[in-house]
N, C-alpha and C. Protein backbone atom coordinates (compact mmCIF):
# COMPACT_ATOMS: atom_id res chain seq x y z
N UNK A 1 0.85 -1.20 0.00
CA UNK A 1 0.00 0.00 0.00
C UNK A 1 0.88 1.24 0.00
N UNK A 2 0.25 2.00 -1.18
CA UNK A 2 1.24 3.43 -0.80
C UNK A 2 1.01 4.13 0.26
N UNK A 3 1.28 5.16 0.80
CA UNK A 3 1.66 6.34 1.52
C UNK A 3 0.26 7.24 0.73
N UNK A 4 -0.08 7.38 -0.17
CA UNK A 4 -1.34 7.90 -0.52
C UNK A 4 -2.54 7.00 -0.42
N UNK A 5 -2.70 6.11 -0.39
CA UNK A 5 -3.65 4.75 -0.23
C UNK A 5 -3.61 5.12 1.26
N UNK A 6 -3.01 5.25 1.76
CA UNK A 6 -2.79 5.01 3.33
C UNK A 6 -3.64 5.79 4.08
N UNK A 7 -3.07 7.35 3.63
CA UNK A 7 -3.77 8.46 4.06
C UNK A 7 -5.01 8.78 3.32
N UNK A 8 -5.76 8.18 2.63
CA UNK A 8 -6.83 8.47 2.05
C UNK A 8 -7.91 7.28 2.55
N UNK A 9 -7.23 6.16 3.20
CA UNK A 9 -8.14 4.95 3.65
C UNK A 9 -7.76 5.49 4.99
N UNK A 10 -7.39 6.80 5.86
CA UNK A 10 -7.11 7.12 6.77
C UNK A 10 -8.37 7.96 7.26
N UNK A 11 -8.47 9.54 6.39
CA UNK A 11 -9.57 10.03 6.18
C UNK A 11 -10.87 9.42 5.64
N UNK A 12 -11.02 8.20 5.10
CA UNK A 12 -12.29 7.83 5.00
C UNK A 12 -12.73 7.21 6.12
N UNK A 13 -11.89 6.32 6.88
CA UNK A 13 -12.52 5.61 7.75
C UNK A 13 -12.71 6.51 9.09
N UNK A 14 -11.97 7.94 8.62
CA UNK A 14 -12.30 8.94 10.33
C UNK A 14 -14.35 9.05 9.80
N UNK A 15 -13.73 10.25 8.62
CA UNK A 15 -15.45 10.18 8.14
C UNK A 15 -16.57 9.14 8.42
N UNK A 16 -16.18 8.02 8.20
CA UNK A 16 -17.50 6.94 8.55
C UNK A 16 -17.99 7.29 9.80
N UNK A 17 -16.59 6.77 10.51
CA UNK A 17 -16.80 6.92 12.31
C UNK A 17 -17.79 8.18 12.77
N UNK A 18 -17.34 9.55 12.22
CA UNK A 18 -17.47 10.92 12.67
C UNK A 18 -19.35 10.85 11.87
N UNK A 19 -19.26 10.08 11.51
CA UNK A 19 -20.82 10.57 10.39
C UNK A 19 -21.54 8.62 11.41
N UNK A 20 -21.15 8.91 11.77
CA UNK A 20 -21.98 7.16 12.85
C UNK A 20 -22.02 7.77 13.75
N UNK A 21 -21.77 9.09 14.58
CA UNK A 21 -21.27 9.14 16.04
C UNK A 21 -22.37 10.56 16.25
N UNK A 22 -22.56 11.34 14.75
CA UNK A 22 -22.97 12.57 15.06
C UNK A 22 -24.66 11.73 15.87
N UNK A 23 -24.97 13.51 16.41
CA UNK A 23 -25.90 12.84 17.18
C UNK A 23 -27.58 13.30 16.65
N UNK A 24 -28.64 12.43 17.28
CA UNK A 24 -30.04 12.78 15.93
C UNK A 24 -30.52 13.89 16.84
N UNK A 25 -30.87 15.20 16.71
CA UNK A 25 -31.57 16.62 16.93
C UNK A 25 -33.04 15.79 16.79
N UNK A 26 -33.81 16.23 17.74
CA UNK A 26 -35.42 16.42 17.54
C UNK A 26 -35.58 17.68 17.40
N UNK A 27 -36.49 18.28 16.44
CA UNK A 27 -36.72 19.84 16.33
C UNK A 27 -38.43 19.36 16.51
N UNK A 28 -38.66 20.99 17.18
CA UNK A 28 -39.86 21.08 17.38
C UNK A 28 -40.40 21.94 15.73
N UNK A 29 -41.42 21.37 15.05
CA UNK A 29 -41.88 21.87 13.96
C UNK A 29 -42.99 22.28 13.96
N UNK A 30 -43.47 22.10 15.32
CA UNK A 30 -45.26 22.41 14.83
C UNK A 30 -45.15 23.21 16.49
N UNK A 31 -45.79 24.78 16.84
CA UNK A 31 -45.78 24.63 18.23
C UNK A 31 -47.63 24.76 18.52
N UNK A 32 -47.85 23.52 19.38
CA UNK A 32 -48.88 23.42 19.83
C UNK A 32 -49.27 24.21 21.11
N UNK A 33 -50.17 25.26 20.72
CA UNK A 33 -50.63 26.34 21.70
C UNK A 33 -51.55 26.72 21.28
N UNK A 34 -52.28 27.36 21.85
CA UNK A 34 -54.21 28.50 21.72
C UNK A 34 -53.82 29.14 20.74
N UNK A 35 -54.52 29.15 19.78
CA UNK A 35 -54.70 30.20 18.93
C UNK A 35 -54.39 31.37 19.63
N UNK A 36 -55.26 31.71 20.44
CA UNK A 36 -54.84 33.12 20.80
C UNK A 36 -53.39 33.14 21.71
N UNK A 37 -52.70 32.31 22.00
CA UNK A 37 -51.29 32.50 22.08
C UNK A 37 -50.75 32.69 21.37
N UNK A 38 -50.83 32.30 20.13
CA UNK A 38 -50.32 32.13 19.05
C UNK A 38 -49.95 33.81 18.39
N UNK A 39 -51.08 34.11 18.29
CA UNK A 39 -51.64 35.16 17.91
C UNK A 39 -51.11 36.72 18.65
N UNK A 40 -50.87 35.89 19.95
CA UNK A 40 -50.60 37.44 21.11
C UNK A 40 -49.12 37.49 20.68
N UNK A 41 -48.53 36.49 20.68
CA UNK A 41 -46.88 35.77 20.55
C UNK A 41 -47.26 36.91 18.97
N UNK A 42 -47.42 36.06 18.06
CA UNK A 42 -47.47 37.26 17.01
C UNK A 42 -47.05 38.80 16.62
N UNK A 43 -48.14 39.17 17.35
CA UNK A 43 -48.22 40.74 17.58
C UNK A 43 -46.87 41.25 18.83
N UNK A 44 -46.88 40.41 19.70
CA UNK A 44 -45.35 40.74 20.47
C UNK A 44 -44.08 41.14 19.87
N UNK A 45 -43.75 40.14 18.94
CA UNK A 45 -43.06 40.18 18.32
C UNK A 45 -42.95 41.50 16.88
N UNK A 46 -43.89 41.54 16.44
CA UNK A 46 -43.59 42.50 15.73
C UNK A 46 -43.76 44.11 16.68
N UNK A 47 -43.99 43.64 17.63
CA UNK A 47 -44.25 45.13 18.50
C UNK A 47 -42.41 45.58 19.05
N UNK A 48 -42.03 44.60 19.04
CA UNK A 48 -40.24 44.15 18.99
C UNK A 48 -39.77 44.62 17.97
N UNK A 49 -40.43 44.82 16.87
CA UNK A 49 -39.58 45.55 15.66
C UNK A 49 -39.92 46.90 15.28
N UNK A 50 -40.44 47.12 16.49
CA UNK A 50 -41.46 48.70 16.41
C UNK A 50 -42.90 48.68 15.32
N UNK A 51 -43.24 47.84 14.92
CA UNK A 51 -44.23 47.97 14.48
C UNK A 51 -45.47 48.36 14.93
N UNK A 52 -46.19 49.18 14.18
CA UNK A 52 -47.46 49.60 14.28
C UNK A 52 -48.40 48.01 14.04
N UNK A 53 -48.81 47.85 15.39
CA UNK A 53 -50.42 46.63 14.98
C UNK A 53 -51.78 47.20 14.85
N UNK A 54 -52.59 46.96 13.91
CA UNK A 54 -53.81 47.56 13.75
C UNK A 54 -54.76 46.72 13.51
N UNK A 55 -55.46 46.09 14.84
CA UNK A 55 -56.44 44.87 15.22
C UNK A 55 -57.79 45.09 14.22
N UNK A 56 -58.30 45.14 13.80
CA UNK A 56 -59.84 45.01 13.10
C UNK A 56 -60.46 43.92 12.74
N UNK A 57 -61.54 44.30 12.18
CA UNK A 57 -62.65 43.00 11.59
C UNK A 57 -62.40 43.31 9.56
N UNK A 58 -62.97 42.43 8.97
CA UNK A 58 -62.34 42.67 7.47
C UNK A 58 -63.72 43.87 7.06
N UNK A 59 -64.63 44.08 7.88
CA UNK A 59 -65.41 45.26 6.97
C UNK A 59 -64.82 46.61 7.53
N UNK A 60 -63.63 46.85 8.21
CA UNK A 60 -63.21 47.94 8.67
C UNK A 60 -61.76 48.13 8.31
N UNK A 61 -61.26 47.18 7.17
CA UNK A 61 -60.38 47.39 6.84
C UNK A 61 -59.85 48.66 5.94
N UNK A 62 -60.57 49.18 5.08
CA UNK A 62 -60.53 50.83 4.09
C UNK A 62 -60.43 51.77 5.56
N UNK A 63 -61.18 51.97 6.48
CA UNK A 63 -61.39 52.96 7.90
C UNK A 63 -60.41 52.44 8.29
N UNK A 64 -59.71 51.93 8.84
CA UNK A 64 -58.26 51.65 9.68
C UNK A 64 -57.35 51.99 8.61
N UNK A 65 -57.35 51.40 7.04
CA UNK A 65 -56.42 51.69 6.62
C UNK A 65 -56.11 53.65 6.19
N UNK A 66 -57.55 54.02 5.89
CA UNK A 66 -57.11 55.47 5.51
C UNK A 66 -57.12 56.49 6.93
N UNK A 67 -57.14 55.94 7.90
CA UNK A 67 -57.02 56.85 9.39
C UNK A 67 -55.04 56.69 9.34
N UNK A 68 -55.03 55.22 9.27
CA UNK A 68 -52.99 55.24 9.06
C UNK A 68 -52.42 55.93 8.19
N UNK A 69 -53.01 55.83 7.10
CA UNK A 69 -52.55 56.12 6.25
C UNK A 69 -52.09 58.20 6.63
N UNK A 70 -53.42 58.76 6.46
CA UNK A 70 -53.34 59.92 7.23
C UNK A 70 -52.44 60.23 8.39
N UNK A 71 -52.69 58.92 9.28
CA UNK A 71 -51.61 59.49 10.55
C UNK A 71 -50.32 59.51 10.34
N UNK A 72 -49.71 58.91 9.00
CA UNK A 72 -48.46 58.82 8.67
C UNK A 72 -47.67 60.08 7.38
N UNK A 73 -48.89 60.31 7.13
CA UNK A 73 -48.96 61.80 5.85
C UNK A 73 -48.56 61.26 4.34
N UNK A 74 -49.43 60.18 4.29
CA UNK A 74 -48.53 58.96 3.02
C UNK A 74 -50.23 59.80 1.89
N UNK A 75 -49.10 60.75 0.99
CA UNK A 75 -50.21 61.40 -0.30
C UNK A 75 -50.18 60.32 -1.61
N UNK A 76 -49.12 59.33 -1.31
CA UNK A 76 -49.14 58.92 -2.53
C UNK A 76 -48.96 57.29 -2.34
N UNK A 77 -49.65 56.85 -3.21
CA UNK A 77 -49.96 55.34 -2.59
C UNK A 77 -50.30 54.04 -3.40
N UNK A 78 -49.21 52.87 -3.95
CA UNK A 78 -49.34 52.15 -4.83
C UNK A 78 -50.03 50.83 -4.25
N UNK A 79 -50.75 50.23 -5.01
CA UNK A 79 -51.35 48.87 -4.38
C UNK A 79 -51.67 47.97 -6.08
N UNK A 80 -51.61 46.49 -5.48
CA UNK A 80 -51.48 45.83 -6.27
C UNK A 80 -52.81 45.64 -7.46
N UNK A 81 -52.52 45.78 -8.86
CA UNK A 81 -53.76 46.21 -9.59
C UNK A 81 -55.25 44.73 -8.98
N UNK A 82 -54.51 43.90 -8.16
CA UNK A 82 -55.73 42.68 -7.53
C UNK A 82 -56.24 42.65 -6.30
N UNK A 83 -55.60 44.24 -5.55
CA UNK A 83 -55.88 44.31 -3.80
C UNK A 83 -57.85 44.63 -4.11
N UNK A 84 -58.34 43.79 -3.19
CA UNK A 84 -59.64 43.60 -3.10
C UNK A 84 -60.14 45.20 -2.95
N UNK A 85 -61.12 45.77 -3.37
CA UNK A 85 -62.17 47.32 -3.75
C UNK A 85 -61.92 47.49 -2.20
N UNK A 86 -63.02 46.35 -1.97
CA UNK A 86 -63.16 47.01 -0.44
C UNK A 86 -62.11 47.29 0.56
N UNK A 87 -60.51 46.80 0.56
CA UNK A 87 -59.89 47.39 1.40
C UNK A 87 -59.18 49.08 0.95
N UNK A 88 -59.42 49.40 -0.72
CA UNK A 88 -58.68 50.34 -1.13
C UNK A 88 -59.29 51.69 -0.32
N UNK A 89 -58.44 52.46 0.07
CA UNK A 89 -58.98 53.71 0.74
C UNK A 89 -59.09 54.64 -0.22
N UNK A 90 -60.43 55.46 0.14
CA UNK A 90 -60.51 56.85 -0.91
C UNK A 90 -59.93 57.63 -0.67
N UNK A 91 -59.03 57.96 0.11
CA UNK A 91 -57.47 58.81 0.03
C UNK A 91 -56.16 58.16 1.24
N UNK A 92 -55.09 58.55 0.26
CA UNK A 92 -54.65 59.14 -1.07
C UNK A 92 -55.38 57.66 -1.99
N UNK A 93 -55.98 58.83 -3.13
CA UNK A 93 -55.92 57.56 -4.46
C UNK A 93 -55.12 56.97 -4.51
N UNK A 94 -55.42 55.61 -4.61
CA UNK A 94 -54.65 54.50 -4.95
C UNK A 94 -54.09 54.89 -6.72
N UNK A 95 -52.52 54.36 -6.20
CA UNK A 95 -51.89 54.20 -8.07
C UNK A 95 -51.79 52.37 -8.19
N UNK A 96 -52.68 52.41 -9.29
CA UNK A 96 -52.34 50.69 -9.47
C UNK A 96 -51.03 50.40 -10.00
N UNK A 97 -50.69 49.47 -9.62
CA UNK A 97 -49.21 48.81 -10.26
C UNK A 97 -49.59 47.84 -11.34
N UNK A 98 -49.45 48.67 -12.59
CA UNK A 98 -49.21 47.54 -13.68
C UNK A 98 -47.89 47.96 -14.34
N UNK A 99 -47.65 47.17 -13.65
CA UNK A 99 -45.99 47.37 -14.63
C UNK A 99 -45.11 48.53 -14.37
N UNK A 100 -45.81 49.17 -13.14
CA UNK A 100 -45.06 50.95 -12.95
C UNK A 100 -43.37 50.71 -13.42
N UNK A 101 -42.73 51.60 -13.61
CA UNK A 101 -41.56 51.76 -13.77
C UNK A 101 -40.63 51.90 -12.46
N UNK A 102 -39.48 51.45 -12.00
CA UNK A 102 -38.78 51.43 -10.99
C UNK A 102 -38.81 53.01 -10.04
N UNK A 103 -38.85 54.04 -11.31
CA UNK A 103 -38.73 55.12 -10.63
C UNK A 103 -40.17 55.65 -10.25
N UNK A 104 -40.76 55.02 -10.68
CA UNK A 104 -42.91 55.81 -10.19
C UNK A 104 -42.49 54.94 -8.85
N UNK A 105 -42.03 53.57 -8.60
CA UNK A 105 -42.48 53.36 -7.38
C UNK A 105 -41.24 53.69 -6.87
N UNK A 106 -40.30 53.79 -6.66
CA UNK A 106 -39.41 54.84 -5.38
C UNK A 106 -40.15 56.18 -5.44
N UNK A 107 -40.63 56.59 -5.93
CA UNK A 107 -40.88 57.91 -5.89
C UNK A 107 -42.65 57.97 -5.04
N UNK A 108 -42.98 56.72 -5.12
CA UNK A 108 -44.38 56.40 -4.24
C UNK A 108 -44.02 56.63 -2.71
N UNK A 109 -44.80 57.71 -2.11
CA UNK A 109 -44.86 57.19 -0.45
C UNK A 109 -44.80 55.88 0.04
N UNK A 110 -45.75 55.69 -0.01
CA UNK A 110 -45.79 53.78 0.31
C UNK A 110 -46.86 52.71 -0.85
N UNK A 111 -47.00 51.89 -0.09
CA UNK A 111 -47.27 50.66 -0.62
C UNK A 111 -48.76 50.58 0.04
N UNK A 112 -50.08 49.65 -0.06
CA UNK A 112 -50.14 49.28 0.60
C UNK A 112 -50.52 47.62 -0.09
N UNK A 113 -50.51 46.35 0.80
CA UNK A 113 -50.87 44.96 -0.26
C UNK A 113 -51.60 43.78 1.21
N UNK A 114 -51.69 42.90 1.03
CA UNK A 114 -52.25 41.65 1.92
C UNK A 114 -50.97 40.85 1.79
N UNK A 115 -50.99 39.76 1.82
CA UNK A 115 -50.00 38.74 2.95
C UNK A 115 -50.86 37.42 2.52
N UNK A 116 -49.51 36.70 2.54
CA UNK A 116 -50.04 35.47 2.67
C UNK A 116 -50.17 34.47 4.00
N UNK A 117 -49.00 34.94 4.37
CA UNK A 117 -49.26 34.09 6.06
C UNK A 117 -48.11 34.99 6.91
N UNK A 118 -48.36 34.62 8.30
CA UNK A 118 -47.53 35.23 9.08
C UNK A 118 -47.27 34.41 10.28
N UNK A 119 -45.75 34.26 10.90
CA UNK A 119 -45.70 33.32 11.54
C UNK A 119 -45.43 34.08 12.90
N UNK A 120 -45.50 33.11 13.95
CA UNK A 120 -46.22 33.93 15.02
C UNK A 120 -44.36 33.87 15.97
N UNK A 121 -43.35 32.52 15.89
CA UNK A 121 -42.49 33.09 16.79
C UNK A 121 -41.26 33.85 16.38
N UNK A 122 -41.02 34.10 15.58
CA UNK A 122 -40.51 35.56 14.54
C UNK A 122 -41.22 36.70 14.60
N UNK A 123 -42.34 37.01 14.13
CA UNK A 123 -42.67 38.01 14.10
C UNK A 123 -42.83 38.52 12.27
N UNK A 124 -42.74 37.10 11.29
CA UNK A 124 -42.24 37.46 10.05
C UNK A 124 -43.91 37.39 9.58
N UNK A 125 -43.88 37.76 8.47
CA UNK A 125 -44.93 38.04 7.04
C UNK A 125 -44.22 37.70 6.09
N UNK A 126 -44.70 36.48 5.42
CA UNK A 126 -44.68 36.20 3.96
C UNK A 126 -45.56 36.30 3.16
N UNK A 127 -44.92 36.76 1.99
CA UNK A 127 -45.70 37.01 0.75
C UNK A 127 -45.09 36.16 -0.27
N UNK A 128 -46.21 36.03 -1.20
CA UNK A 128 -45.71 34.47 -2.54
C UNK A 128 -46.77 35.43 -3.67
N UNK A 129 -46.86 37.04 -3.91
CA UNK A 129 -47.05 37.37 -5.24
C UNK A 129 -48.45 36.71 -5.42
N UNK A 130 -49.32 36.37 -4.08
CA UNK A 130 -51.02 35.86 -4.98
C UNK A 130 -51.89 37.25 -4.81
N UNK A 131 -52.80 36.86 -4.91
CA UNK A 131 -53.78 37.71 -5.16
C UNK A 131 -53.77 39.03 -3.85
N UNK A 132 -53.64 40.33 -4.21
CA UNK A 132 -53.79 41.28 -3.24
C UNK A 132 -52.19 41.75 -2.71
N UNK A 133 -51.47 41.09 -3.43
CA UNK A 133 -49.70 41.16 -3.31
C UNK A 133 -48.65 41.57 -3.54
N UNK A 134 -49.12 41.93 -4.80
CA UNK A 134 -48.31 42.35 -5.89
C UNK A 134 -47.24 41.67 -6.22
N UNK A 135 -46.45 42.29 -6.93
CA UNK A 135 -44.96 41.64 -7.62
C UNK A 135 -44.33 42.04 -6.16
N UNK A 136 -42.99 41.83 -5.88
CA UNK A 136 -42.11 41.93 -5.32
C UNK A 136 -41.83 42.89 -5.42
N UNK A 137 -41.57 43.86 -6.23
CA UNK A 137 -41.04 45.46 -6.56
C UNK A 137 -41.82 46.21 -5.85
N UNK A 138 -43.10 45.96 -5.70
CA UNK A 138 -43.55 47.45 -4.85
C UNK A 138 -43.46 47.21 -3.57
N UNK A 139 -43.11 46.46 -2.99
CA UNK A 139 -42.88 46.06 -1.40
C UNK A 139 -41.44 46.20 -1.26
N UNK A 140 -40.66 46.86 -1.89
CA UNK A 140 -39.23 46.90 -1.72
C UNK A 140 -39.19 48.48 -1.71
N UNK A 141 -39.41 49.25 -3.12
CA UNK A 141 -39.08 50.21 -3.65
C UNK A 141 -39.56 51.35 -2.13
N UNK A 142 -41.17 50.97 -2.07
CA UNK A 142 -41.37 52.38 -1.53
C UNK A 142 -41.01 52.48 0.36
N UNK A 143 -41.24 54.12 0.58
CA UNK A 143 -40.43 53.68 1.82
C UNK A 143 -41.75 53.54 3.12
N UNK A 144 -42.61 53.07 2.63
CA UNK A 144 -44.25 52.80 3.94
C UNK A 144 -44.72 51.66 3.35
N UNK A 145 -44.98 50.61 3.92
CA UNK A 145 -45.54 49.16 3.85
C UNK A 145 -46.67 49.16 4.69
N UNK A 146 -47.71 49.34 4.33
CA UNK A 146 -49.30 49.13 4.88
C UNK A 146 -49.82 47.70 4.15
N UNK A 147 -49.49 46.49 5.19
CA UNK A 147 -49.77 45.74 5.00
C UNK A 147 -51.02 44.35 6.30
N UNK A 148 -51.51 44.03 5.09
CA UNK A 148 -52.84 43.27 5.52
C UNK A 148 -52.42 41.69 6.14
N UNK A 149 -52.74 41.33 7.53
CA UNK A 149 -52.55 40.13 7.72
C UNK A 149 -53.18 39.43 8.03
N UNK A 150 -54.32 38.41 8.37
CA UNK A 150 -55.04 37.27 8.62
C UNK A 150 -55.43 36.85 9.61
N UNK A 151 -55.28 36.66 10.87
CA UNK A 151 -55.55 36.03 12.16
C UNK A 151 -55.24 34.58 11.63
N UNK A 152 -56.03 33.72 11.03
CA UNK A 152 -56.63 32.54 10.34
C UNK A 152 -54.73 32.18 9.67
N UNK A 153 -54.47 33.24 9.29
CA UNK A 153 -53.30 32.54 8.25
C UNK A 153 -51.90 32.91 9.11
N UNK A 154 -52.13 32.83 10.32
CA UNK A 154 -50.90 32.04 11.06
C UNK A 154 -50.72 31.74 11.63
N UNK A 155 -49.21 31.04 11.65
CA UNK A 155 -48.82 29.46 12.09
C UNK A 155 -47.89 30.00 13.27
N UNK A 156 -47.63 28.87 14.00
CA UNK A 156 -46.40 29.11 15.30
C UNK A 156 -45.19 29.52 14.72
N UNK A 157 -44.43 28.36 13.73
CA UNK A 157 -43.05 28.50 13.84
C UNK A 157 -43.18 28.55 12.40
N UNK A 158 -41.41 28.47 12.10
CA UNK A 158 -40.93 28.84 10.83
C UNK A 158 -40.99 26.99 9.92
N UNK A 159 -40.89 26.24 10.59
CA UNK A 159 -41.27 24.96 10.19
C UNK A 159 -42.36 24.67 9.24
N UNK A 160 -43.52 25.47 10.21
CA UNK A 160 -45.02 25.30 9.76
C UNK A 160 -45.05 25.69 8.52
N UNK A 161 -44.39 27.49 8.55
CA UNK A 161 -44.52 28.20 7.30
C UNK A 161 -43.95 27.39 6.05
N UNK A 162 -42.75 27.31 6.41
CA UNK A 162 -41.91 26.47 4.98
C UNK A 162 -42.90 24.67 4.82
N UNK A 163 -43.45 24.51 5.63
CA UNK A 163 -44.42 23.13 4.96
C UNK A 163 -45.08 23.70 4.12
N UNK A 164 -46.11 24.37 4.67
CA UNK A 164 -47.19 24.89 4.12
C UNK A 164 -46.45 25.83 3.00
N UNK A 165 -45.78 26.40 2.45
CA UNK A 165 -45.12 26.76 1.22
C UNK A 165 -44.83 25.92 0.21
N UNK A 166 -44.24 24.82 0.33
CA UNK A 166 -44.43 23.82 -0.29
C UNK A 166 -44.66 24.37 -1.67
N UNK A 167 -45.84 23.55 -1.87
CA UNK A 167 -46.64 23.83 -3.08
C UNK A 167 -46.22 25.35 -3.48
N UNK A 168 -46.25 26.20 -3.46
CA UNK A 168 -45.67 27.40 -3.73
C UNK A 168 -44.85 27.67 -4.60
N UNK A 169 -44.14 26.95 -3.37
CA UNK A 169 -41.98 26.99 -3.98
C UNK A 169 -41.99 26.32 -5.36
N UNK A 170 -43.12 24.74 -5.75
CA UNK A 170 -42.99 24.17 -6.38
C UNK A 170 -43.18 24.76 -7.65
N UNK A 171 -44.60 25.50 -7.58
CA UNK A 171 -44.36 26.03 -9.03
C UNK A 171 -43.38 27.25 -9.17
N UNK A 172 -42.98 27.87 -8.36
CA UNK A 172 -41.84 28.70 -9.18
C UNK A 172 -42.68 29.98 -8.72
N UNK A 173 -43.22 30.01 -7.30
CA UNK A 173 -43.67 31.49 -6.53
C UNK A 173 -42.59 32.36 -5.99
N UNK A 174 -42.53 33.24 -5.95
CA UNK A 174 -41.55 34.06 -5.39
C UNK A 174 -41.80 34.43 -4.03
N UNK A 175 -40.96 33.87 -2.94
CA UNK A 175 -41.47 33.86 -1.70
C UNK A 175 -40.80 35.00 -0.85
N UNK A 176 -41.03 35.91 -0.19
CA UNK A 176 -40.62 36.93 0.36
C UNK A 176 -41.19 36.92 2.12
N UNK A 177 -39.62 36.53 2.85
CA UNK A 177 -40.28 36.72 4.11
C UNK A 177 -39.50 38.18 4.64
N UNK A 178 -40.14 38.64 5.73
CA UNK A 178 -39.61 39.56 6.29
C UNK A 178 -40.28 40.04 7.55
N UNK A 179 -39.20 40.26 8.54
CA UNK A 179 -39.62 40.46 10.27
C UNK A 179 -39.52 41.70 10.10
N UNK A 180 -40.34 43.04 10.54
CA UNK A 180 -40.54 44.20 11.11
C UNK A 180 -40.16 45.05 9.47
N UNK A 181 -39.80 46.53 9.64
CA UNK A 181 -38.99 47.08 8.62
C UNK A 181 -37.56 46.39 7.95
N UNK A 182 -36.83 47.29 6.96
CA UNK A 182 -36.05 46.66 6.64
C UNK A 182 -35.05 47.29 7.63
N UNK A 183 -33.77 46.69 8.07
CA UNK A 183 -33.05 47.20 8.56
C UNK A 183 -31.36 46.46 8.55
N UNK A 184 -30.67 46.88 8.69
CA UNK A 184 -28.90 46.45 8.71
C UNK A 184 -28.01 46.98 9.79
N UNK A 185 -27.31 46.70 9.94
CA UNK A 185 -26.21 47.12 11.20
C UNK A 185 -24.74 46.63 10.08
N UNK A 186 -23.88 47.55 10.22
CA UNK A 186 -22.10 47.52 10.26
C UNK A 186 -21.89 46.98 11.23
N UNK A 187 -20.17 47.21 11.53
CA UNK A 187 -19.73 46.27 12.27
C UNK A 187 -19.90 47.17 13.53
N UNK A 188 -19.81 47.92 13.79
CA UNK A 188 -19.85 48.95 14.84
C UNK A 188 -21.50 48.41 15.12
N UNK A 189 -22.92 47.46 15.11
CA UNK A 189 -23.73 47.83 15.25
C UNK A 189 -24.74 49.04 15.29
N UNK A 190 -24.36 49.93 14.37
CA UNK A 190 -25.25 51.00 14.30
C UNK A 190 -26.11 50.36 13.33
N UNK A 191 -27.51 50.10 13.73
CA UNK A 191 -28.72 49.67 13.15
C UNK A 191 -29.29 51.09 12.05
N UNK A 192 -29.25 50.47 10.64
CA UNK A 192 -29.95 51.28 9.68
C UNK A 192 -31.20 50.82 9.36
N UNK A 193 -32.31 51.69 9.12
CA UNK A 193 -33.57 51.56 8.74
C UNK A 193 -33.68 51.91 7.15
N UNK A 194 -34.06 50.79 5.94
CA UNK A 194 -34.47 51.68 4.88
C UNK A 194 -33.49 50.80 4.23
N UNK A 195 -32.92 50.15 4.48
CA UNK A 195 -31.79 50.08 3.11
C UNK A 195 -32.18 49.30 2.37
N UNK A 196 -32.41 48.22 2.67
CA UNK A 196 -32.94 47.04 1.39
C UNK A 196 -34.93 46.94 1.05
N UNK A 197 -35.26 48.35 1.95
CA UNK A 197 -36.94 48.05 1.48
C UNK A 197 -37.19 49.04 2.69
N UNK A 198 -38.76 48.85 2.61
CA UNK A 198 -39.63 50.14 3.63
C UNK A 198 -39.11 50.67 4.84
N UNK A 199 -38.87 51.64 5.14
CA UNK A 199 -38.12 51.90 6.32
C UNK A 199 -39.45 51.68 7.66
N UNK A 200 -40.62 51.65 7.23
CA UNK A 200 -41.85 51.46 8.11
C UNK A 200 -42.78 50.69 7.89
N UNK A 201 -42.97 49.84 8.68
CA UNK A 201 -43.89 48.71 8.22
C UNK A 201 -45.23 49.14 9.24
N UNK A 202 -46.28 49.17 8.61
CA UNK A 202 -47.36 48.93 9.83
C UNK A 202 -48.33 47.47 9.17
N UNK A 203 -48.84 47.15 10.37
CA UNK A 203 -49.67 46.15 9.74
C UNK A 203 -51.18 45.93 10.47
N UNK A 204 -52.18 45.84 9.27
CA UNK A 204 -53.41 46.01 9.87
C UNK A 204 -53.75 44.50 10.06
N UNK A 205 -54.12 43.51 11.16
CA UNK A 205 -54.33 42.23 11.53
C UNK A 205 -55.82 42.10 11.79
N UNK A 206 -56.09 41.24 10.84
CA UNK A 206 -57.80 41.07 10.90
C UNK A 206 -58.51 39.76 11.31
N UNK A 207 -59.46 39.95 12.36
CA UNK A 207 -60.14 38.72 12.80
C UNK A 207 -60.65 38.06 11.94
């Protein structure tokens, strides 16, 4: 046997050993609790990222949304050309997004769109581009995110979410998660707001 045979039937047989020895993790994937734990855990958490929560029922969604909207001084306001009549507020007019150009939406106050699910021990909102969502571009560009979330459509953990995506991922959805505003820190930790998307997120949460 060579001296290379040697050391290569040296490193394989550590590998076997080291890959027999590692040890099996149980992860918790599902967390079983009350809905309304679930739910409070939720809203905690994004109250952790400074977020604005705005509790309602779905026929008071346009009235919660254009009182925020106002309390924030947002004149100009893109939403997805499929966000349902009844949540659009009669001011600021809504600009539909068909196809806007990069610079109409930076140049938009905010956004506002719905959600597909939201998971409760993060504090995150995902969106997958369905109905009431828009593309991905207007949830980046502008700097106010008035966004719609579910009671019904969320889950405990991040487990749950990525099951239930699934089907999603499969056909080729574009999945966008994100906890609170956008924000970054250097190495010094000085936390920036704004850089990769809305510097303000509020979110209206409906029974």
């Amino acid at each position: 046997m060579s001296a290379r045979d040697e050391i290569l039937g040296r490193i394989r047989a550590t590998k076997t050993t080291a890959a027999a020895e590692l040890p099996m993790f149980s992860y918790n994937r599902r967390w079983d609790a009350p809905r309304e734990d679930i739910i409070a855990r939720f809203v905690e958490r994004l109250s952790d990222y400074h977020v604005t929560v705005l509790r309602t029922r779905t026929e008071n969604i346009r009235e919660v949304a254009e009182r925020q909207l106002a309390a924030r001084h947002i004149v100009s306001l893109v939403v997805p050309s499929d966000l349902p009549a009844s949540w659009r507020p009669a001011a600021p007019v809504a600009i539909e997004d068909n196809n806007l150009p990069a610079a109409a939406l930076n140049d938009a106050q905010g956004v506002m769109t719905g959600s597909l699910m939201g998971i409760a021990e993060t504090g995150t909102v995902v969106l997958d581009a369905g109905i009431g969502q828009g593309r991905r571009a207007i949830t980046l560009l502008p700097d106010y995110h008035l966004c719609v979330v579910r009671e019904t459509a969320i889950v405990g953990s991040v487990p749950e979410a990525v099951a239930a995506l699934q089907p999603r991922v499969v056909h080729g959805a574009p999945i966008t998660f994100f906890s609170g505003p956008s924000a970054t820190a250097d190495i010094e930790l000085d936390r920036v707001e704004g850089v990769h998307g809305p510097r303000t997120l509020d979110v209206i949460l409906v029974s």
